[in-house]
C-alpha atoms as a PDB file:
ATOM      1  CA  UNK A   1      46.264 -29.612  82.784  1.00  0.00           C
ATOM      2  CA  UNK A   2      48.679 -26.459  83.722  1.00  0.00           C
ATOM      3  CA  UNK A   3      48.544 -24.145  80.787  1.00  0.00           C
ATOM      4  CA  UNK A   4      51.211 -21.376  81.182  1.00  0.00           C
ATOM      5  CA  UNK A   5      51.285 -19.065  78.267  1.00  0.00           C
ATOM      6  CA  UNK A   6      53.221 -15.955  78.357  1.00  0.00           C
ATOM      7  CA  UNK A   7      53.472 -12.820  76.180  1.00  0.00           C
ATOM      8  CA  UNK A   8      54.525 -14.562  73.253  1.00  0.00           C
ATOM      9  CA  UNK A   9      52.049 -16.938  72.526  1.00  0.00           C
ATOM     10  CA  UNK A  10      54.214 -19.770  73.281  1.00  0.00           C
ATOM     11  CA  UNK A  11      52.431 -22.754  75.005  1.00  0.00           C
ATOM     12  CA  UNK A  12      54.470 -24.728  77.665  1.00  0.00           C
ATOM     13  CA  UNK A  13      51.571 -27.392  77.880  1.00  0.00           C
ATOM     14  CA  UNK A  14      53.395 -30.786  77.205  1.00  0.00           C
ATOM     15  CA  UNK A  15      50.049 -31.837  75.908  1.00  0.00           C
ATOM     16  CA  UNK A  16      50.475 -29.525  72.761  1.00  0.00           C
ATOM     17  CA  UNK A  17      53.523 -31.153  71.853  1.00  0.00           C
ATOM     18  CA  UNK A  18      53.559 -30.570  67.817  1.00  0.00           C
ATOM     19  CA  UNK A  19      51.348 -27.671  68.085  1.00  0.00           C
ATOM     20  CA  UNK A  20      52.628 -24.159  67.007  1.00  0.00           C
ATOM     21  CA  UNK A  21      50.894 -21.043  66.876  1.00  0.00           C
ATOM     22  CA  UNK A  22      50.027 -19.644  63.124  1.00  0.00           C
ATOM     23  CA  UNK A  23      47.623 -17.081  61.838  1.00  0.00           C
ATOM     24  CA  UNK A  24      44.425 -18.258  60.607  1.00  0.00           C
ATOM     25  CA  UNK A  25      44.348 -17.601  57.161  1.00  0.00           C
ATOM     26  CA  UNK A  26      40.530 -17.297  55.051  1.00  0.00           C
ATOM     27  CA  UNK A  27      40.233 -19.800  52.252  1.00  0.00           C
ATOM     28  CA  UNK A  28      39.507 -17.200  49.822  1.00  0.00           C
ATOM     29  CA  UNK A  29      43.993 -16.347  50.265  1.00  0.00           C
ATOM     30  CA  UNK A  30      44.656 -20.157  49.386  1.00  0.00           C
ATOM     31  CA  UNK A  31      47.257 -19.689  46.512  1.00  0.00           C
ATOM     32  CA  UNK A  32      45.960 -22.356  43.807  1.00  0.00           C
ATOM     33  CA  UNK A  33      49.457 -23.211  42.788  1.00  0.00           C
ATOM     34  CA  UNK A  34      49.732 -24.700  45.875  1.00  0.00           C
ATOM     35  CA  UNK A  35      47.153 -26.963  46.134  1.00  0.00           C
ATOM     36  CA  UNK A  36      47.338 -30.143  44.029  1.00  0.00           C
ATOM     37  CA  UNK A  37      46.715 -30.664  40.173  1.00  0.00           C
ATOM     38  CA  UNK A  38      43.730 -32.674  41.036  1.00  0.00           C
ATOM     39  CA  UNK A  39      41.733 -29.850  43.161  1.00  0.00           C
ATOM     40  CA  UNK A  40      43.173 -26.439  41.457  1.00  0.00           C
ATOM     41  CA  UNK A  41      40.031 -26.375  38.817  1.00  0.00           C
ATOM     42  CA  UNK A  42      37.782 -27.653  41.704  1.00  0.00           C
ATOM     43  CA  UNK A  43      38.758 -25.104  44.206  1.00  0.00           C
ATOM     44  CA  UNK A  44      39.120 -21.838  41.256  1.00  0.00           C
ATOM     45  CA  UNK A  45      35.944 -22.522  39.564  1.00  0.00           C
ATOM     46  CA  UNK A  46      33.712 -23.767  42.508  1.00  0.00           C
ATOM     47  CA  UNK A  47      34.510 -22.754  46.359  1.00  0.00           C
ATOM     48  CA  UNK A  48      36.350 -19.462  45.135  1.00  0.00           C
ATOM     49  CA  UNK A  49      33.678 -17.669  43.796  1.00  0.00           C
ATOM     50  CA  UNK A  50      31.455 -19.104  46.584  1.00  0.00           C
ATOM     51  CA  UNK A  51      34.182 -17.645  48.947  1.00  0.00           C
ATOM     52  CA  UNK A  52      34.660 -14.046  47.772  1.00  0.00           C
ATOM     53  CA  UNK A  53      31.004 -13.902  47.557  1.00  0.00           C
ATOM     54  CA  UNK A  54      30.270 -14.872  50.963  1.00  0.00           C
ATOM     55  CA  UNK A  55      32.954 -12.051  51.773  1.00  0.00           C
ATOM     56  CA  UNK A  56      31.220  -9.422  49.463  1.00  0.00           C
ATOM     57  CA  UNK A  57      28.223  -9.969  51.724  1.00  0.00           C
ATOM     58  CA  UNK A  58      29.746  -8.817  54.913  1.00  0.00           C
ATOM     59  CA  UNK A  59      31.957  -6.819  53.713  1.00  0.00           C
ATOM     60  CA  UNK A  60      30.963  -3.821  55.661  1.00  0.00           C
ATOM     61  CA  UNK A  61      31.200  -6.031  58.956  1.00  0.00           C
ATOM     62  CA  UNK A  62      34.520  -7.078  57.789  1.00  0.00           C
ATOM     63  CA  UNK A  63      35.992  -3.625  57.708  1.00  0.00           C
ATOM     64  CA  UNK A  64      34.254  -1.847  60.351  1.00  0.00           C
ATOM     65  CA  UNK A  65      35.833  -4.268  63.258  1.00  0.00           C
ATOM     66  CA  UNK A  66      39.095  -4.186  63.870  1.00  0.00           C
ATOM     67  CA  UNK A  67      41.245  -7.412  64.172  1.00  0.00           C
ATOM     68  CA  UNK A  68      41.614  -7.094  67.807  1.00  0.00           C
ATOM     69  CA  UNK A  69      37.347  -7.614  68.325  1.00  0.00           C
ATOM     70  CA  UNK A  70      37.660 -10.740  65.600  1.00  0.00           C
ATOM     71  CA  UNK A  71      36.642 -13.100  68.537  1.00  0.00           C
ATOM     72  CA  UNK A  72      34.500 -16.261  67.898  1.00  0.00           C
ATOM     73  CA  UNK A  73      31.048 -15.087  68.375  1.00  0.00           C
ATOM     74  CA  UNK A  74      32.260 -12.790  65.346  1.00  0.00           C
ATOM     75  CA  UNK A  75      33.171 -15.605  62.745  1.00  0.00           C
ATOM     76  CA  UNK A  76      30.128 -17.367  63.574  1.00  0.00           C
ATOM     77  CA  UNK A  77      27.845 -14.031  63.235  1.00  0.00           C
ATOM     78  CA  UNK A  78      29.600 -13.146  59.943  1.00  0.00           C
ATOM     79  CA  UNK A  79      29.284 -16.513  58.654  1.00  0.00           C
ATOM     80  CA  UNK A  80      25.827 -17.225  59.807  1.00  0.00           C
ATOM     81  CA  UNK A  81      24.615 -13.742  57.645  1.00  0.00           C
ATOM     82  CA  UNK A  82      26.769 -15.163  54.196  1.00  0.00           C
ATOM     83  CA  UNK A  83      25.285 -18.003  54.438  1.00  0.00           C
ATOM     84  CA  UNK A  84      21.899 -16.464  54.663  1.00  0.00           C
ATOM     85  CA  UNK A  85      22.219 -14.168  51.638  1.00  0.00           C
ATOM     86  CA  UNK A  86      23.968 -17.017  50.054  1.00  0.00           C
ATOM     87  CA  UNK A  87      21.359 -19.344  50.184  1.00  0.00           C
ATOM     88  CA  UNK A  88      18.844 -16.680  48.985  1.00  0.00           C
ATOM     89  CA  UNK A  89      20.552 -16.000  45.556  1.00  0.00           C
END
């Protein structure tokens, strides 16, 4: 498997055929009129407020590192510390 990517993110793989490059965007920006009729109340009154709260808790992490040092180990480490104050409400 020959990956060749070059400066524009572009992926000449033929395996990735249907795959395009797109930011990764948090839930908490989902726009509700967007979603269907049938999860709108779901996703406003229960995973939003779960979502923003989660954020609240790291926060400080969240605007202290820039984008460029948003790796994997950083989701996971952001996550993993939500979660724990999350669970301890």
């Amino acid at each position: 498997n020959n990956n060749n990517n070059n400066n524009n993110g572009d992926n000449d793989d033929d395996d990735d055929e249907g795959v395009i490059d797109a930011p990764i965007r948090p839930l908490r920006f989902v726009n509700t009129s967007d979603l269907p009729q049938s999860l709108k109340k779901k996703f406003k009154d229960g995973w939003r407020p779960i979502l923003l709260s989660m954020q609240g808790d790291v926060a400080d992490m969240l605007q202290s590192t820039p984008v460029s040092e948003v790796d994997e180990k950083f989701v996971l480490e952001t996550y993993e510390i939500a979660m724990k104050k999350l669970l301890a409400k």
